[in-house]
N, C-alpha and C. Protein backbone atom coordinates (compact mmCIF):
# COMPACT_ATOMS: atom_id res chain seq x y z
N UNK A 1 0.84 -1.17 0.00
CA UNK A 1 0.00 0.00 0.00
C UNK A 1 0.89 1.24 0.00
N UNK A 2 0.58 1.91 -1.07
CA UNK A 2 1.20 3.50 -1.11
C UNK A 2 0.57 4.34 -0.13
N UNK A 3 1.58 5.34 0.39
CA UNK A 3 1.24 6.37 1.19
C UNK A 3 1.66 7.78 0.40
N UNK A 4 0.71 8.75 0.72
CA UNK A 4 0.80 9.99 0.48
C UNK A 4 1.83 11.04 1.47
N UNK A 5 2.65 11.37 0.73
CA UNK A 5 3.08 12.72 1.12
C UNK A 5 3.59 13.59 1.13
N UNK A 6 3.21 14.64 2.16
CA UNK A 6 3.31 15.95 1.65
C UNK A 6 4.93 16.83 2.14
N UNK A 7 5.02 18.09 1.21
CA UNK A 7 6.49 18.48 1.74
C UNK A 7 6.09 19.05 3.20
N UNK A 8 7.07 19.30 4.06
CA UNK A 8 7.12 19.34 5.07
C UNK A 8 7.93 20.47 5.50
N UNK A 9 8.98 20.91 4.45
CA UNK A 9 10.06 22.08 4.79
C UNK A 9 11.41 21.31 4.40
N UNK A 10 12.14 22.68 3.94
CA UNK A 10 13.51 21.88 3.60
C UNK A 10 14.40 22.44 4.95
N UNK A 11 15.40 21.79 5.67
CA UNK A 11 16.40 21.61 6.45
C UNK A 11 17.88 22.10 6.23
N UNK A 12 18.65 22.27 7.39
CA UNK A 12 20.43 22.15 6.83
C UNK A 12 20.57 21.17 7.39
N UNK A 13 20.13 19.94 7.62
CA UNK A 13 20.84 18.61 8.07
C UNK A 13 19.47 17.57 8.51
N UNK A 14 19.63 15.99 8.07
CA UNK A 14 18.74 15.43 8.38
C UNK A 14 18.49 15.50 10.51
N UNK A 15 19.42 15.53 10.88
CA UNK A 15 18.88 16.00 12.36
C UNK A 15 17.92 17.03 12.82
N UNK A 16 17.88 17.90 11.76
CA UNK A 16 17.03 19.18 12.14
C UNK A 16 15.54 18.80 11.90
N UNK A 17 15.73 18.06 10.79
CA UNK A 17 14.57 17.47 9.84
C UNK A 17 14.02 16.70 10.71
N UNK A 18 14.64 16.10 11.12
CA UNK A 18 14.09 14.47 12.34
C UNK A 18 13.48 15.30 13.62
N UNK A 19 14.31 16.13 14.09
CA UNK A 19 14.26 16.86 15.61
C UNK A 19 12.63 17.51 15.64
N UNK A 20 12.43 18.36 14.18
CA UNK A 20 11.17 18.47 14.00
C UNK A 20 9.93 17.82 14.14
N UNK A 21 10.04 16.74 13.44
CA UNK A 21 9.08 15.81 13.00
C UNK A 21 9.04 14.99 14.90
N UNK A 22 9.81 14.80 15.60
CA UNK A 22 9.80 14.13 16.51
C UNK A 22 8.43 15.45 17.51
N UNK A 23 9.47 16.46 17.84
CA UNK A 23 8.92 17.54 18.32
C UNK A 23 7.35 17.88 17.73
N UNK A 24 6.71 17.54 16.59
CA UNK A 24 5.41 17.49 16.35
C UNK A 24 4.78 15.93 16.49
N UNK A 25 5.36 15.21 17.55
CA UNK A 25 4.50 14.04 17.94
C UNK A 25 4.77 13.28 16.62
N UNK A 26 5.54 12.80 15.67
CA UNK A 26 5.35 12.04 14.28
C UNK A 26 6.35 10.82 14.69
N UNK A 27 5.52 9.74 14.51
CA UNK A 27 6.79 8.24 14.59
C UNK A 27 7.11 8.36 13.23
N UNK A 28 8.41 7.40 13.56
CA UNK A 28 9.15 7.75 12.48
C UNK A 28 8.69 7.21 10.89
N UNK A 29 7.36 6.39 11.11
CA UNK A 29 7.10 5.46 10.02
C UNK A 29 6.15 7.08 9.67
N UNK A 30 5.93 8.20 10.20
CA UNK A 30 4.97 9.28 9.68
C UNK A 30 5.85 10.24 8.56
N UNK A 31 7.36 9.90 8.85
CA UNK A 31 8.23 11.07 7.55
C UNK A 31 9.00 10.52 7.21
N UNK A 32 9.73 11.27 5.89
CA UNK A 32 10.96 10.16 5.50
C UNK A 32 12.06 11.73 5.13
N UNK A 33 13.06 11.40 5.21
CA UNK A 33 13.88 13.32 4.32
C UNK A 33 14.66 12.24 3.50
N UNK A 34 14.79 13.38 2.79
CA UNK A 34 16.05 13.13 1.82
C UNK A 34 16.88 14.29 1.31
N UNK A 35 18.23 14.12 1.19
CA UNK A 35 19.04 14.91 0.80
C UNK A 35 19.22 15.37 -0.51
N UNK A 36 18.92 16.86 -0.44
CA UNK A 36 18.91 17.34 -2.24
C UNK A 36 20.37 18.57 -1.78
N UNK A 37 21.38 18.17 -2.58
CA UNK A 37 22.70 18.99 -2.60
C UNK A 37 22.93 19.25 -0.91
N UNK A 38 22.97 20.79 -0.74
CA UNK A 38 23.10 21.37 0.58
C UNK A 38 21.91 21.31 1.29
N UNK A 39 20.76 20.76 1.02
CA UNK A 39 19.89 20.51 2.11
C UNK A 39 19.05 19.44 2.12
N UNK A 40 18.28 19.52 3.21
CA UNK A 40 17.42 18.61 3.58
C UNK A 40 16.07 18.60 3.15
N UNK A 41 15.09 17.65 2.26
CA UNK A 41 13.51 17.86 2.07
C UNK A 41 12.96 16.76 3.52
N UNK A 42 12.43 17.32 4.48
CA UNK A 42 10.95 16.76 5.27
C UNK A 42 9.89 16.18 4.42
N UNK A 43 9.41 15.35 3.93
CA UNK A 43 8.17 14.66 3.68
C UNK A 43 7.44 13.99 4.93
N UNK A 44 6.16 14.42 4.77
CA UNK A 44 5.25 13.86 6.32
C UNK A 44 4.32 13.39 5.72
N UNK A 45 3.44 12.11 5.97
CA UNK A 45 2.64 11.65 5.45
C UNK A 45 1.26 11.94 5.74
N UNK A 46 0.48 11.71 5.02
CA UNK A 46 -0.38 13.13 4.57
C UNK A 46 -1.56 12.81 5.97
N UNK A 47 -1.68 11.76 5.66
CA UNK A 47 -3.01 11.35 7.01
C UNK A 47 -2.18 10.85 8.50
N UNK A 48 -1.42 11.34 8.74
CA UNK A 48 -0.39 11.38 9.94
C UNK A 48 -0.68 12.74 10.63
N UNK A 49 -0.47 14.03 9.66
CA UNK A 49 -1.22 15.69 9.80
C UNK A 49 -2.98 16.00 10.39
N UNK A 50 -3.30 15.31 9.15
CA UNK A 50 -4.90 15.48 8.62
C UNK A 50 -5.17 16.76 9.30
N UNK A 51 -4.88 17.58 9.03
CA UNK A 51 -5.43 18.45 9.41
C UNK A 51 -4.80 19.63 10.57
N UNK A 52 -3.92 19.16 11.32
CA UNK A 52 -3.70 19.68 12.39
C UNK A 52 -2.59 20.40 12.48
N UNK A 53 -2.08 21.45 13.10
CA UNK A 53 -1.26 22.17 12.69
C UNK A 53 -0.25 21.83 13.60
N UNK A 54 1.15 21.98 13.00
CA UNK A 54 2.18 21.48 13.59
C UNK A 54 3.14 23.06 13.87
N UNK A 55 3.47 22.73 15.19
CA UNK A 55 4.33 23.48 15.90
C UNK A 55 5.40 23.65 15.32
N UNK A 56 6.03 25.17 14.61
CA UNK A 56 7.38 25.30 13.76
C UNK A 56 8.05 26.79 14.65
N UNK A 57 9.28 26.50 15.48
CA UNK A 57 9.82 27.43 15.81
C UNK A 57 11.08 28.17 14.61
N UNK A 58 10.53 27.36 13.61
CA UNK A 58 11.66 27.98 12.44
C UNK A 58 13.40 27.04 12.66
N UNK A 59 13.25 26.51 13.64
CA UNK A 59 14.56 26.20 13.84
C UNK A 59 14.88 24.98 12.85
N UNK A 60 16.58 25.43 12.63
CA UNK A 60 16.71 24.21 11.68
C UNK A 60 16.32 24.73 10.06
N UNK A 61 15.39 25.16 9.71
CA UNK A 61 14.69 25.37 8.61
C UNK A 61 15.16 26.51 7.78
N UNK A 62 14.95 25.82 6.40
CA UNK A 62 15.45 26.92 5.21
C UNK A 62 14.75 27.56 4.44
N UNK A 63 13.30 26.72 4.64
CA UNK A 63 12.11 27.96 4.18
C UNK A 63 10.41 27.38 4.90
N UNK A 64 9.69 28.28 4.38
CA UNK A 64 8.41 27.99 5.02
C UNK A 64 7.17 26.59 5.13
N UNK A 65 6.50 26.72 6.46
CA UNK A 65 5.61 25.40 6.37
C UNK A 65 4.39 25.53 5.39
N UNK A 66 4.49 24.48 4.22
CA UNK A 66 3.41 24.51 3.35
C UNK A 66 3.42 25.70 2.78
């Protein structure tokens, strides 16, 4: 079964990326990152969110949520 998902924010390091996703309550089977050149993409899966807004102190992050 395929899962949906959505970007999440790009990172300077998969730790920042993870630290996030932990810090908004997400197990780890809810995101996956991957490394594009100098940064990090967050993907979160889409019905993991549904709806609810996730806590972003900006930290870590290289541009905006959604």
């Amino acid at each position: 079964m395929a899962w949906d998902f959505d970007e999440g924010g790009k990172f300077g390091s998969e730790k920042a990326a993870e630290d996030y996703a932990r810090r908004n309550g997400l197990s780890n089977a809810d995101f996956r990152t991957r490394r594009k050149g100098d940064e990090v993409e967050l993907e979160i899966r889409r019905s993991a969110i549904d709806g609810r807004n996730l806590r972003d102190t900006g930290e870590g992050r290289k541009d905006g949520w959604f």
